[in-house]
Protein backbone atom coordinates (compact mmCIF):
# COMPACT_ATOMS: atom_id res chain seq x y z
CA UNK A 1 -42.89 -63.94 -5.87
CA UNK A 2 -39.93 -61.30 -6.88
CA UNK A 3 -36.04 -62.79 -6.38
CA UNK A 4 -32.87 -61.89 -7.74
CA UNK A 5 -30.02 -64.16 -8.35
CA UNK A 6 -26.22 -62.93 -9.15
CA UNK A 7 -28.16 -59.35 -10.10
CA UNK A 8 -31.24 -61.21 -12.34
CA UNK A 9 -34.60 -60.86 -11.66
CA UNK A 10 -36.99 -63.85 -12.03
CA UNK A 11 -40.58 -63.96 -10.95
CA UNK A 12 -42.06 -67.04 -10.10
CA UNK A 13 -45.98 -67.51 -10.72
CA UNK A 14 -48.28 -70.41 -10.56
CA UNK A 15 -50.34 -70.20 -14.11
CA UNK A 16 -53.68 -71.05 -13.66
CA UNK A 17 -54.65 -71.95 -17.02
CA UNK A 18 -51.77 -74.29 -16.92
CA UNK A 19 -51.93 -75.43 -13.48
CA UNK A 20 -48.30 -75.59 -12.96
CA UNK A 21 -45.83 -73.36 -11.82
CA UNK A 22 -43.24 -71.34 -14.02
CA UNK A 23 -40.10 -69.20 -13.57
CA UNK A 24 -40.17 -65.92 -15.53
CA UNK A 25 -36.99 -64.40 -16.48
CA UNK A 26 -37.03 -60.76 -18.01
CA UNK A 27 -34.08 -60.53 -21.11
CA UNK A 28 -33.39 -57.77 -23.79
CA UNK A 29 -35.13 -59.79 -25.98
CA UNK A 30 -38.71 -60.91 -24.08
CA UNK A 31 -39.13 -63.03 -20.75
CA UNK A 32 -38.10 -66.53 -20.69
CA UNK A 33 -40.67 -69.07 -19.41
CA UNK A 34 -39.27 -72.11 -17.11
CA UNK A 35 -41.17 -74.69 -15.66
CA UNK A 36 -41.22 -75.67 -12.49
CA UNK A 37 -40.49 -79.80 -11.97
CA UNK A 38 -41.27 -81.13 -9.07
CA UNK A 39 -39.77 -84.40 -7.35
CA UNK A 40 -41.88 -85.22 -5.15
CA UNK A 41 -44.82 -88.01 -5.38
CA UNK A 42 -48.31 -86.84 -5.54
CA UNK A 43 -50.57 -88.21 -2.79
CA UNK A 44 -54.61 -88.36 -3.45
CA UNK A 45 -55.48 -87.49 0.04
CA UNK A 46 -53.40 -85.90 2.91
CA UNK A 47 -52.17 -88.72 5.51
CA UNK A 48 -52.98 -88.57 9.46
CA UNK A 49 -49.77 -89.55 11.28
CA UNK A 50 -50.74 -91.99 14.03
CA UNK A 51 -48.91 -90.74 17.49
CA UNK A 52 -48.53 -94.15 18.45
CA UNK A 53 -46.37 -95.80 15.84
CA UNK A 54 -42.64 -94.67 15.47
CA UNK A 55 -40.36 -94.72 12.71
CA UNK A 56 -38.00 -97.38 12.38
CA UNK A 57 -34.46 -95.90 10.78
C-alpha cells in the first residue's frame, strides 16, 4: 500500500521472509525500513461470540 504524509511517500509491505510488516520510506540517500509494532494480543484460535451472553460495562 502507497500513502503520503505532509508530501512523503511511504509504502507499507508485509515481508514474507520476515513475517512482519514494515514501513518503507524513500530518502536521497536509500529507503528507510520501519517496523511495524503491534499492540494488540495474539489469540491461537479465532473466538465464536455466543449471542446469548452480554457484556457487562
Amino acid at each position: 500500500m502507497q500513502f503520503e504524509i505532509k508530501g512523503q511517500d511511504y509504502f507499507l509491505a508485509f515481508v514474507e521472509q520476515e513475517k512482519r510488516w514494515y514501513v518503507f520510506a524513500p530518502t536521497a540517500r536509500g529507503v528507510n525500513r520501519i517496523p511495524v509494532y503491534v499492540d494488540a494480543v495474539k489469540y491461537e484460535k479465532a473466538g465464536i461470540l455466543d449471542l446469548n451472553s452480554q457484556l457487562s460495562s
